[in-house]
C-alpha atoms as a PDB file:
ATOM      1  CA  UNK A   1      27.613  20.630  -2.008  1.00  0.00           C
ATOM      2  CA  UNK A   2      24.557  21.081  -0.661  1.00  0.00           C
ATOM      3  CA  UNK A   3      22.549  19.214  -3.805  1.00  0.00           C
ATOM      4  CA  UNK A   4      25.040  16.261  -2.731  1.00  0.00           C
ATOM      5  CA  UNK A   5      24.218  16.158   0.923  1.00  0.00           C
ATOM      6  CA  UNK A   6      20.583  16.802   0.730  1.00  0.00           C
ATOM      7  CA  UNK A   7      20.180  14.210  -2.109  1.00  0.00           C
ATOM      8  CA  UNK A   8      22.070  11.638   0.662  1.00  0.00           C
ATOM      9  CA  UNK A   9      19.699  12.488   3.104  1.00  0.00           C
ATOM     10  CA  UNK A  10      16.759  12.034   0.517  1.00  0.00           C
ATOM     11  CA  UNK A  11      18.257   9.150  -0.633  1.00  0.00           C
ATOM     12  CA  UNK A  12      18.606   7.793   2.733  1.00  0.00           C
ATOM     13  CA  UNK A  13      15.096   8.454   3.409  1.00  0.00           C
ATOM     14  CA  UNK A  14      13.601   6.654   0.937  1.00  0.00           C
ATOM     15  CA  UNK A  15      15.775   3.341   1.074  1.00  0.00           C
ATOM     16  CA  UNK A  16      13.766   3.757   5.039  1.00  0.00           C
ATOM     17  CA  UNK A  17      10.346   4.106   3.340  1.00  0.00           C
ATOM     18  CA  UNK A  18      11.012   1.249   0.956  1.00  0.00           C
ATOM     19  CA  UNK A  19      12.640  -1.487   3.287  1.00  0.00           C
ATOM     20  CA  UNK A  20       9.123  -2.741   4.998  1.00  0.00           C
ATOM     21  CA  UNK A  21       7.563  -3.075   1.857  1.00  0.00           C
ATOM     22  CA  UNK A  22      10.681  -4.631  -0.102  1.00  0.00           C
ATOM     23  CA  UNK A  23      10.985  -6.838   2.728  1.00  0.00           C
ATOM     24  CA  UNK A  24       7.442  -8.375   2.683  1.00  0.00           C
ATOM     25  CA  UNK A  25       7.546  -9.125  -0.887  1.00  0.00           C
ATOM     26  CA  UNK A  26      11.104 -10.845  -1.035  1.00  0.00           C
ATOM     27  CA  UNK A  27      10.084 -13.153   1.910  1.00  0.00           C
ATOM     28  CA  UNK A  28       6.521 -13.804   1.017  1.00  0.00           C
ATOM     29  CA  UNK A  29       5.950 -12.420  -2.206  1.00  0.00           C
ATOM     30  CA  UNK A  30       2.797 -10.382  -1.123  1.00  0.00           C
ATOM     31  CA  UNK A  31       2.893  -7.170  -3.019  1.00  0.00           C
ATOM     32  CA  UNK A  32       1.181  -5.278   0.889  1.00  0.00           C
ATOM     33  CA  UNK A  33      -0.187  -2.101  -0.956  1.00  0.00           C
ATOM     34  CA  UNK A  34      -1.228  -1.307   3.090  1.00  0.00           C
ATOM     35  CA  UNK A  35       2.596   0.225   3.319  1.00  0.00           C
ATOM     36  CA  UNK A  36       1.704   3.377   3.250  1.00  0.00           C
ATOM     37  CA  UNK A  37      -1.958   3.068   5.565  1.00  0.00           C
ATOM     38  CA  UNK A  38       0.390   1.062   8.428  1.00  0.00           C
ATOM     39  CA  UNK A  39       3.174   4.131   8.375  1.00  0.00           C
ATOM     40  CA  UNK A  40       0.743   6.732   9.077  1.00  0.00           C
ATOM     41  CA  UNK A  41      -1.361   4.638  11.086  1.00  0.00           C
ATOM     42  CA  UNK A  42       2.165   4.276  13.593  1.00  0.00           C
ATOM     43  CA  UNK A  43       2.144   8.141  13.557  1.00  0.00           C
ATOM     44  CA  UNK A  44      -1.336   8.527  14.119  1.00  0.00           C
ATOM     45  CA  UNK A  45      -1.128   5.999  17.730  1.00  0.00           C
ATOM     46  CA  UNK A  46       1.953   7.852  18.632  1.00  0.00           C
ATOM     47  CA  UNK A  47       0.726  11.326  18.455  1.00  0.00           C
ATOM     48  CA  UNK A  48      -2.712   9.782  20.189  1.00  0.00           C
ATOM     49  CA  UNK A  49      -0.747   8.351  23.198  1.00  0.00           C
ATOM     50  CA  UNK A  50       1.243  11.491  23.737  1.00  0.00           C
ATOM     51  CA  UNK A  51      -1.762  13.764  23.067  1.00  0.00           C
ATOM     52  CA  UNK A  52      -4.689  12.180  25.364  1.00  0.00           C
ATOM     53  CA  UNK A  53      -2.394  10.564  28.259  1.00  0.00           C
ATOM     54  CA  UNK A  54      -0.319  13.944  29.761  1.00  0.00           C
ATOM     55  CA  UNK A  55       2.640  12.813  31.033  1.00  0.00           C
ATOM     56  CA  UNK A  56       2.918   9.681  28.254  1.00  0.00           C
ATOM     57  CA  UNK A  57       7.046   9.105  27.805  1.00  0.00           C
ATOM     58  CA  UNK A  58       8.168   9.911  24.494  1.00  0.00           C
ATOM     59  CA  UNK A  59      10.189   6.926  23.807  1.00  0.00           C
ATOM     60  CA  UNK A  60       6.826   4.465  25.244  1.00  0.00           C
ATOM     61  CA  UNK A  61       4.702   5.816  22.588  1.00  0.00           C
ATOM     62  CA  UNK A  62       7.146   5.201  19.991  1.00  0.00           C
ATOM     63  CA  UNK A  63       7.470   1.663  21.490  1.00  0.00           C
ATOM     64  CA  UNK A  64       3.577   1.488  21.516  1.00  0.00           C
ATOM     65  CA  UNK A  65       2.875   3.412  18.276  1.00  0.00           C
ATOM     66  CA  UNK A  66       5.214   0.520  16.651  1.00  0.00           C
ATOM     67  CA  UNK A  67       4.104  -2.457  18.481  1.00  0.00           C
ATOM     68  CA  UNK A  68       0.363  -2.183  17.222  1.00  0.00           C
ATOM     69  CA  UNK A  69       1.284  -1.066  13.631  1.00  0.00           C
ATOM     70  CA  UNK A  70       3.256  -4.386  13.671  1.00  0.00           C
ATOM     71  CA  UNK A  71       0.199  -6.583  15.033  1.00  0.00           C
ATOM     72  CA  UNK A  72      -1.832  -4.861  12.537  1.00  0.00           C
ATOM     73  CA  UNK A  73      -0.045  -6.016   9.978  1.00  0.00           C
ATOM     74  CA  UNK A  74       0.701  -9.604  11.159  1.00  0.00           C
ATOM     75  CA  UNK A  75      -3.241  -9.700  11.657  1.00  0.00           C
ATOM     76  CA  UNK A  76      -3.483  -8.247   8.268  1.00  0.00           C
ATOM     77  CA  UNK A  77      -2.267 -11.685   7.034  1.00  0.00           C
ATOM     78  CA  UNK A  78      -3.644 -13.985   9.476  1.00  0.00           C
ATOM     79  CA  UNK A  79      -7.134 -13.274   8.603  1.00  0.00           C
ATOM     80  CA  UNK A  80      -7.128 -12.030   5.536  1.00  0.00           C
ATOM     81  CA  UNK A  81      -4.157 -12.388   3.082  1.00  0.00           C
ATOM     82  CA  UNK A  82      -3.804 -16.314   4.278  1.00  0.00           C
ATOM     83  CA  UNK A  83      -6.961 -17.089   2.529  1.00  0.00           C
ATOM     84  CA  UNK A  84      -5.755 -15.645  -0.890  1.00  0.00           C
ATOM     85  CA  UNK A  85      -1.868 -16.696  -0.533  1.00  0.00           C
ATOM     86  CA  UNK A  86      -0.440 -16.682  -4.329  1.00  0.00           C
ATOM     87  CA  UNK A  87      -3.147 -15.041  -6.043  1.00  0.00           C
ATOM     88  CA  UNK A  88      -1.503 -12.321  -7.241  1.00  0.00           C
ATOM     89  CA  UNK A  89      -4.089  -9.704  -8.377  1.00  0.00           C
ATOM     90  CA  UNK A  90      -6.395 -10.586  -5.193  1.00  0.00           C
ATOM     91  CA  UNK A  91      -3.306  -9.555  -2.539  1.00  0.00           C
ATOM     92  CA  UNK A  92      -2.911  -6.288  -4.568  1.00  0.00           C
ATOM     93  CA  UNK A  93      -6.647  -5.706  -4.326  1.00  0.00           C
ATOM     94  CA  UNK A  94      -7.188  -6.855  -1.005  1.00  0.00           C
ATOM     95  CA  UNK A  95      -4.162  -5.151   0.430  1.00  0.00           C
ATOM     96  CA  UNK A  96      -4.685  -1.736  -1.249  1.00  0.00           C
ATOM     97  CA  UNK A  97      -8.683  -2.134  -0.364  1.00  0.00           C
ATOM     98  CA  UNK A  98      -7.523  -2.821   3.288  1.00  0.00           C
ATOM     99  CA  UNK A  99      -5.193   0.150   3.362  1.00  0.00           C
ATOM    100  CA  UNK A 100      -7.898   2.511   1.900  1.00  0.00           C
ATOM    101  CA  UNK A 101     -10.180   1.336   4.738  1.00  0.00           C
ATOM    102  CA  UNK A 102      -7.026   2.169   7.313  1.00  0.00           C
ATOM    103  CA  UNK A 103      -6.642   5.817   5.662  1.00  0.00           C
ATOM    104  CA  UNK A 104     -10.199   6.848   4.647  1.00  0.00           C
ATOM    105  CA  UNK A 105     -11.381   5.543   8.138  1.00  0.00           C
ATOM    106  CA  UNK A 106      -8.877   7.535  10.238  1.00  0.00           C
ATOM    107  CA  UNK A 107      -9.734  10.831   8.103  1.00  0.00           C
ATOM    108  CA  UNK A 108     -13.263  10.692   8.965  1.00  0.00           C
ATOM    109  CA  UNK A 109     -12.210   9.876  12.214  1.00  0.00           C
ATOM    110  CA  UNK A 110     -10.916  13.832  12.078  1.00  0.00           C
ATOM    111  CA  UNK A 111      -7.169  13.011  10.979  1.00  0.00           C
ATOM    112  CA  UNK A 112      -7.242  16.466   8.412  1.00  0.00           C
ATOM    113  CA  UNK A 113      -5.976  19.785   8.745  1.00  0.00           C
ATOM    114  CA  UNK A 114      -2.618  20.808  10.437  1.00  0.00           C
ATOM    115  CA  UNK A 115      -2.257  20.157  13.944  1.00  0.00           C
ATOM    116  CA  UNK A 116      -0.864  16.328  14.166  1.00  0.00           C
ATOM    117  CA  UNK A 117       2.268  16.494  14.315  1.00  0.00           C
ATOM    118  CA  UNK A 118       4.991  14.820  16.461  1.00  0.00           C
ATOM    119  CA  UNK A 119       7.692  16.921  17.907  1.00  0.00           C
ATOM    120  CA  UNK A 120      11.568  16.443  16.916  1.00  0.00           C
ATOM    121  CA  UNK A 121      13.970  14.160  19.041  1.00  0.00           C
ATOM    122  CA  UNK A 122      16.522  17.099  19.080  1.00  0.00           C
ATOM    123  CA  UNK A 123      16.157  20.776  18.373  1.00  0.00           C
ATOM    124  CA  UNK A 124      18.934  22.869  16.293  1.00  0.00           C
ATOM    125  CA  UNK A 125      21.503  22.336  13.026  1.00  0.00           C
ATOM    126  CA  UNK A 126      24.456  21.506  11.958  1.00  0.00           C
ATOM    127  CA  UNK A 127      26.640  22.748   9.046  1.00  0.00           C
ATOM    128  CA  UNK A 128      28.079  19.751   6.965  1.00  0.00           C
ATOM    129  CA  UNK A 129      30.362  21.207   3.898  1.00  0.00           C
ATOM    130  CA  UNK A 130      28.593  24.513   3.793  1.00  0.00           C
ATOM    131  CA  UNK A 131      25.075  22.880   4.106  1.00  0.00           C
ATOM    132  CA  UNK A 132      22.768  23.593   7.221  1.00  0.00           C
ATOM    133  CA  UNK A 133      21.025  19.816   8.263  1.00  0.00           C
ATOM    134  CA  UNK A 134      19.069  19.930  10.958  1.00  0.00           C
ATOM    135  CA  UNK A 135      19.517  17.127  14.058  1.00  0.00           C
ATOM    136  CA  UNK A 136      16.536  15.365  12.874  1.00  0.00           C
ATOM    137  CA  UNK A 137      17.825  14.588   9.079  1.00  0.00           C
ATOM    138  CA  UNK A 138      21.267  13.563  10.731  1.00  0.00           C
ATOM    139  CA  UNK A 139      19.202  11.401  13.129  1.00  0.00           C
ATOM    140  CA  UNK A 140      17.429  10.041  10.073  1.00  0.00           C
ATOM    141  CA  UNK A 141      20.929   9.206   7.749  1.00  0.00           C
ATOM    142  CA  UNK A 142      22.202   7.485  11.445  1.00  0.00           C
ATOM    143  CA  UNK A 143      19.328   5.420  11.701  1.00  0.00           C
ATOM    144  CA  UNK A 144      18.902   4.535   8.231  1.00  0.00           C
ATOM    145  CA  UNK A 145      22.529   2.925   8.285  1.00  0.00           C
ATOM    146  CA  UNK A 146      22.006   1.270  11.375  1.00  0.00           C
ATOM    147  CA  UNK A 147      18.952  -0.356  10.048  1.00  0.00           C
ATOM    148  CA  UNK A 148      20.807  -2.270   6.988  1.00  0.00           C
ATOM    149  CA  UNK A 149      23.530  -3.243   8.859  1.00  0.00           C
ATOM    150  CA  UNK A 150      21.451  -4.787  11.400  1.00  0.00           C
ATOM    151  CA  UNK A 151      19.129  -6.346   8.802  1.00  0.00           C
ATOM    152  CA  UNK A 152      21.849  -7.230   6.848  1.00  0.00           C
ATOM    153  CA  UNK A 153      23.029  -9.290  10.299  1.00  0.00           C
ATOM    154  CA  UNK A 154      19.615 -10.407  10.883  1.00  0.00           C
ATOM    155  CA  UNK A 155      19.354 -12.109   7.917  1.00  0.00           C
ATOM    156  CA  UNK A 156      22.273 -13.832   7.541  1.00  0.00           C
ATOM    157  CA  UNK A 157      23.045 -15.017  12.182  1.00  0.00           C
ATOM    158  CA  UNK A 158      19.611 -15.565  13.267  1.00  0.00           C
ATOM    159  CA  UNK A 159      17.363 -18.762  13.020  1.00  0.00           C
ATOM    160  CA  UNK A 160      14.082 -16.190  11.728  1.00  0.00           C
ATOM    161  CA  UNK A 161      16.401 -14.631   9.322  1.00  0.00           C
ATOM    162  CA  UNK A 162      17.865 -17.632   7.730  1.00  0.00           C
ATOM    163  CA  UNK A 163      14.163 -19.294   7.338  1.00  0.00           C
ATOM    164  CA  UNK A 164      12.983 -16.025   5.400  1.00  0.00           C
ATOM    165  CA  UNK A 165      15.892 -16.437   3.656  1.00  0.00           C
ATOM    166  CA  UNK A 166      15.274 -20.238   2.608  1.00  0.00           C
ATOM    167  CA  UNK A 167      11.682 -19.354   1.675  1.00  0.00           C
ATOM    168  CA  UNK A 168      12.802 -16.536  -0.228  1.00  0.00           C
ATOM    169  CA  UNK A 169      14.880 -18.482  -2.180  1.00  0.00           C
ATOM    170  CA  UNK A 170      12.877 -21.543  -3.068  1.00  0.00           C
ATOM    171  CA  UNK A 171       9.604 -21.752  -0.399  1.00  0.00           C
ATOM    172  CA  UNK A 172       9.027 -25.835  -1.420  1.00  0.00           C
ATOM    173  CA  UNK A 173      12.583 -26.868  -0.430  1.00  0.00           C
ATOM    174  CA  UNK A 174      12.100 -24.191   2.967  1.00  0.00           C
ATOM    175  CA  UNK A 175       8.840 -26.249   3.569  1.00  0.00           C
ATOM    176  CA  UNK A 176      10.784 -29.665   3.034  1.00  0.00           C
ATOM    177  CA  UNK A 177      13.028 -28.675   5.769  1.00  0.00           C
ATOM    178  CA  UNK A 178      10.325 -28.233   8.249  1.00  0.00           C
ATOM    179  CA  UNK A 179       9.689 -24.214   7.592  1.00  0.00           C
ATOM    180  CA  UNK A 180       6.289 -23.225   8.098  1.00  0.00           C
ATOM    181  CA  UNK A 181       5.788 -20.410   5.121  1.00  0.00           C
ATOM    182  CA  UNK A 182       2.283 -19.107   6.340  1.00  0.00           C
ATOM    183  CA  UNK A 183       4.165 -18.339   9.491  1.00  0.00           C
ATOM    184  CA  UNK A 184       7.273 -16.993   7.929  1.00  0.00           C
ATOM    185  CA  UNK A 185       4.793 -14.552   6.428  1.00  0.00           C
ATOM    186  CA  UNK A 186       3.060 -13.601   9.214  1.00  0.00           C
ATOM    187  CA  UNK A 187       6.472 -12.815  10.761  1.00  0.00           C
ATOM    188  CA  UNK A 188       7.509 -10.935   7.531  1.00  0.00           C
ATOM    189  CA  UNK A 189       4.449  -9.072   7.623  1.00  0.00           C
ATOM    190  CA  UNK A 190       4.982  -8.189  11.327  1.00  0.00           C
ATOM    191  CA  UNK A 191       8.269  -6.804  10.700  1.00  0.00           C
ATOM    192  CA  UNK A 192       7.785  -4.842   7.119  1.00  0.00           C
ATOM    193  CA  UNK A 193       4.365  -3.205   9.307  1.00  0.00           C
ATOM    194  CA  UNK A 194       7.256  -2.061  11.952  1.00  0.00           C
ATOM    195  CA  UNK A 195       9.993  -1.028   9.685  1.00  0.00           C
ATOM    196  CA  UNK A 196       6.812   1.021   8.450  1.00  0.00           C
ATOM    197  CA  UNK A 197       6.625   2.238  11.494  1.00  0.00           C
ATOM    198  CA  UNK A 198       9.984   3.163  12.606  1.00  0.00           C
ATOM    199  CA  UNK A 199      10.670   5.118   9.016  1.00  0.00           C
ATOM    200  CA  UNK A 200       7.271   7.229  10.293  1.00  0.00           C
ATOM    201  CA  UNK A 201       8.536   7.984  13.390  1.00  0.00           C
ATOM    202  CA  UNK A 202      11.444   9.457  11.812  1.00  0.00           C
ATOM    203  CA  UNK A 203      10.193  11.439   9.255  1.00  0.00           C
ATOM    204  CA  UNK A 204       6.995  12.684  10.228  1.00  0.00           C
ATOM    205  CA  UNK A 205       8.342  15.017  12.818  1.00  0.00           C
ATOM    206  CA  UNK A 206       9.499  16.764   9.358  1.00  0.00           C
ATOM    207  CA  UNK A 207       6.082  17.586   8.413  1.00  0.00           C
ATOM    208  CA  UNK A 208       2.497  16.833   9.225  1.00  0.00           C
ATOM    209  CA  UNK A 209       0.183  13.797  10.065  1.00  0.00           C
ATOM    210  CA  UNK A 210      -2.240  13.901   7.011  1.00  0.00           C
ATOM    211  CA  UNK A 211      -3.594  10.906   5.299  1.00  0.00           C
ATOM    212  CA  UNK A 212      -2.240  12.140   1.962  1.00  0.00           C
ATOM    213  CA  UNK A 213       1.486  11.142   3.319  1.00  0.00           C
ATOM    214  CA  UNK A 214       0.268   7.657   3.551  1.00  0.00           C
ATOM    215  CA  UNK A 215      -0.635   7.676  -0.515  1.00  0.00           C
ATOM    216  CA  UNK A 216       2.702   9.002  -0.859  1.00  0.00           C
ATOM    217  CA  UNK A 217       4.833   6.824   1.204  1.00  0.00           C
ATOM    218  CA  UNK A 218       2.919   3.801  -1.016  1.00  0.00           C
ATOM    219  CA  UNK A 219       3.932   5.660  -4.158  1.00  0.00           C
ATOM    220  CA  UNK A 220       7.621   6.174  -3.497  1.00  0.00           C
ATOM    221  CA  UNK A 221       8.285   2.815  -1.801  1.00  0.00           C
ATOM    222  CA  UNK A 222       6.554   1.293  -5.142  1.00  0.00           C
ATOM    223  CA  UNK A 223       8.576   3.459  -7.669  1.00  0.00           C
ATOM    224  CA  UNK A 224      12.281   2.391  -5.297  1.00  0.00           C
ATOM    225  CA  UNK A 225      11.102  -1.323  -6.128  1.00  0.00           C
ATOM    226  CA  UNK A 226       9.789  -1.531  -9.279  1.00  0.00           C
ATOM    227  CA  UNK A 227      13.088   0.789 -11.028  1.00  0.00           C
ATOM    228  CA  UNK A 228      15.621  -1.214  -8.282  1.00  0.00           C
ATOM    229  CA  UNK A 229      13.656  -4.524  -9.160  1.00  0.00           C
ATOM    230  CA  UNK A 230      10.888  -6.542  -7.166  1.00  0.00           C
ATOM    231  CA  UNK A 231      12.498  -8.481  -4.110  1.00  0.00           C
ATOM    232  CA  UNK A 232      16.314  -7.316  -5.093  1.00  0.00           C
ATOM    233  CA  UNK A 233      17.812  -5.173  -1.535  1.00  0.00           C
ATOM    234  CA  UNK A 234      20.630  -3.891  -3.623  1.00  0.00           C
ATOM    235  CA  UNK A 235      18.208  -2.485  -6.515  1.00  0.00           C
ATOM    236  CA  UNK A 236      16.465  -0.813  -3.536  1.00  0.00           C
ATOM    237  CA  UNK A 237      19.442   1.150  -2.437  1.00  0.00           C
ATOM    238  CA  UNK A 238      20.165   2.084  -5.559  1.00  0.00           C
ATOM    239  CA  UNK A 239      16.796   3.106  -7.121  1.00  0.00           C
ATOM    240  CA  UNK A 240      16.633   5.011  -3.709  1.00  0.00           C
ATOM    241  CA  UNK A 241      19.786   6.904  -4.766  1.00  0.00           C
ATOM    242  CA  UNK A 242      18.613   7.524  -8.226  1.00  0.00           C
ATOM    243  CA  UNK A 243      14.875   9.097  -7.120  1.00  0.00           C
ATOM    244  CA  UNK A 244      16.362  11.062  -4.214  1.00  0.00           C
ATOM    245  CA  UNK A 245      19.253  12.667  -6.780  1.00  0.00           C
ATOM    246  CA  UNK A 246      16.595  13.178  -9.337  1.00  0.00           C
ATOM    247  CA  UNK A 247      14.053  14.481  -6.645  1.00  0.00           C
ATOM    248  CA  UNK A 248      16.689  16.922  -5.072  1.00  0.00           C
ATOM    249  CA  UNK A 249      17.549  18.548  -8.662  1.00  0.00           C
ATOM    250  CA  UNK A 250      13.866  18.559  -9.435  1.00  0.00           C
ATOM    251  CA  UNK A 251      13.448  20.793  -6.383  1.00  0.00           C
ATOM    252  CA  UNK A 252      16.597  23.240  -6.843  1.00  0.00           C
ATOM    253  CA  UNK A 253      16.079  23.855 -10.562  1.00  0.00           C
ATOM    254  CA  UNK A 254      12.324  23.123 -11.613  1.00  0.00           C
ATOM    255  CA  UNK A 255      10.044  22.978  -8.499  1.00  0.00           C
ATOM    256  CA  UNK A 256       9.137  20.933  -5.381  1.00  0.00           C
ATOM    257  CA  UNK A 257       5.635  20.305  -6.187  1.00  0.00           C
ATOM    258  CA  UNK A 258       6.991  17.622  -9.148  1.00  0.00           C
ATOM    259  CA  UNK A 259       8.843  15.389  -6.801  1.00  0.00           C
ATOM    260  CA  UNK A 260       5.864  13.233  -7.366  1.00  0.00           C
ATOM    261  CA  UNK A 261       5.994  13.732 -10.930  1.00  0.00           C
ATOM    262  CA  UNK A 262       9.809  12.319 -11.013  1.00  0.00           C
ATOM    263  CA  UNK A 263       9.183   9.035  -9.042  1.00  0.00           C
ATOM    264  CA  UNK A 264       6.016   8.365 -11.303  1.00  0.00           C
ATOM    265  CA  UNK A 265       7.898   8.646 -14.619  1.00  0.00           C
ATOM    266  CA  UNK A 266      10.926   6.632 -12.996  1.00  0.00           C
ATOM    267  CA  UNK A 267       7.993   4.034 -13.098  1.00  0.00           C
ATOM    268  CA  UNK A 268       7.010   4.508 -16.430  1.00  0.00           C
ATOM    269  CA  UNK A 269      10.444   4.894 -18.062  1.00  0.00           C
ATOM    270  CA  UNK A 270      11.731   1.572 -15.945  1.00  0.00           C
ATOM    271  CA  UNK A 271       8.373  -0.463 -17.068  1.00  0.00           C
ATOM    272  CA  UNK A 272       9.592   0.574 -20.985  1.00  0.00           C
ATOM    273  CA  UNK A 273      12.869  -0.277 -20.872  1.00  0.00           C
ATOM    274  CA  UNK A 274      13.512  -2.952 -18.145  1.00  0.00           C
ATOM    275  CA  UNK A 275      10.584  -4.691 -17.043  1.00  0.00           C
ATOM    276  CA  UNK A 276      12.265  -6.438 -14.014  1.00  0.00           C
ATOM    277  CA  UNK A 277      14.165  -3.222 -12.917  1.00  0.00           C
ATOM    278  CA  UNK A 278      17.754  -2.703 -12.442  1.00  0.00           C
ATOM    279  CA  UNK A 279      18.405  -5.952 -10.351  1.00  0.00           C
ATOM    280  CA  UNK A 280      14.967  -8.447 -10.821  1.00  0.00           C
ATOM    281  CA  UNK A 281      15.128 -10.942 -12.798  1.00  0.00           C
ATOM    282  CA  UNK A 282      11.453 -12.327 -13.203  1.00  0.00           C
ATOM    283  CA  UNK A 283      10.944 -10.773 -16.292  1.00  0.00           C
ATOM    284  CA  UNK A 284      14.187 -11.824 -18.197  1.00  0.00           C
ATOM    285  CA  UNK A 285      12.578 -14.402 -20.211  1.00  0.00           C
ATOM    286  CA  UNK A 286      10.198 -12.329 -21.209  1.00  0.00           C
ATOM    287  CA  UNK A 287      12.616  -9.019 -22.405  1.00  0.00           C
ATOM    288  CA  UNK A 288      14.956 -11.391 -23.918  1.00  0.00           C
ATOM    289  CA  UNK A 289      11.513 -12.808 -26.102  1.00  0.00           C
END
């Protein structure tokens, strides 16, 4: 029982790392390999607003540690991505050169060693069917539902939600109807950079602040949408189920440190046998050649 809940929770987790970067590349199909950079740069601004302003509310710096990863990545776009809009290889290399700059920049800027770390929103545990979970992990499962449900709503009642869903669909009809895509993008952008954000402040009171997290995050949210298939929500859910299962077992009967190991060959194993993942379909023509 405790492999089941734990592999929820990890599951849970990683559907929370994933949805800002599946969410970018379904609107605007910009693969933003600066995922990973923008979570731990909404850790980093948190930690720095409760750390050098005494007295800094808790729940401001979230608000503010959020709020700038989000402009970053709007700006991200504006300036940058705009100019190279459908060129493929140059958004990969331009967004994983930009999030290199983010991470590499804020470790010489002294983010290393131990000591950044952000404290939990409740103390204690819990026993759920024999299996001690700690407030934070049940805080992080609550959450995590919460956050579909209300994308889910988002996407489907709102005016911004139904345009990214137009220009996901077919962006020339969208842009017929009077949608503006470069500003659907900059939108998307905003929010994926904030969804970054809000999975960070989650998790990283868990562990530590260290740059390596970032190249991590990137890693896992890549491996959930490449085996649950590119721009697909469902194959995200359940790619996240299938890593966090595998990565739970991994732990309990092999060891922790191949967690990493298991996502990468999910990659590998996926790019083998279905190109396009469990859900995509942009490589169907291709497999069935």
């Amino acid at each position: 029982m405790e492999l089941i809940v734990y592999g929820i929770i990890n599951s849970i987790t990683l559907s929370l790392v994933s949805l800002g970067f599946t969410l970018v590349y379904s609107i605007s199909r910009v693969p933003n390999f600066a995922h990973g950079a923008l979570y731990i740069t909404s850790g980093y601004l948190t930690w720095t607003f409760l750390d050098k302003f005494a007295g800094f509310p808790y729940p401001l710096a979230i608000l503010a540690g959020i709020g700038i990863t989000s402009i970053v990545g709007a700006m991200i776009y504006q300036f940058i991505l705009v100019r190279i809009r459908g060129m493929e290889i140059s958004e990969i290399i331009a967004t994983y050169a930009i999030g290199l700059a983010i991470l590499e920049g804020l470790r010489w800027g002294g983010l290393r060693g131990m000591t950044f770390t952000l404290p939990a929103f409740f103390t204690g545990s819990v026993n759920i069917l024999g299996a001690s979970v700690d407030y934070q992990r049940l805080i992080i499962v609550g959450a995590g539902l919460l956050t579909f449900a209300l994308l889910y709503l988002f996407t489907r009642y709102t005016k911004i939600g139904l345009a990214f869903r137009g220009i996901a669909q077919d962006e020339r009809a969208a842009m017929m109807l009077g949608i503006n895509s470069d500003m659907t993008a900059v939108v998307s952008l905003a929010i994926g950079s904030a969804l970054a954000g809000f999975a960070a402040i989650l998790l990283l009171p868990l562990g530590n602040i260290v740059v390596e997290t970032g190249y991590n995050v990137l890693i896992f949210a890549i491996a959930v949408c490449v085996i649950g298939g590119l721009g697909s929500w469902g194959g995200v859910i359940v790619a996240s189920f299938i890593i966090g299962f595998a990565q739970i077992l991994t732990e309990a009967f092999i060891s922790a440190h191949y967690q990493m190991v298991v996502a990468l060959l999910a990659i590998i194993i996926t790019l083998l046998v279905k190109p396009s993942g469990i859900f995509g379909k942009q490589k169907e023509l291709e497999e069935r050649v």
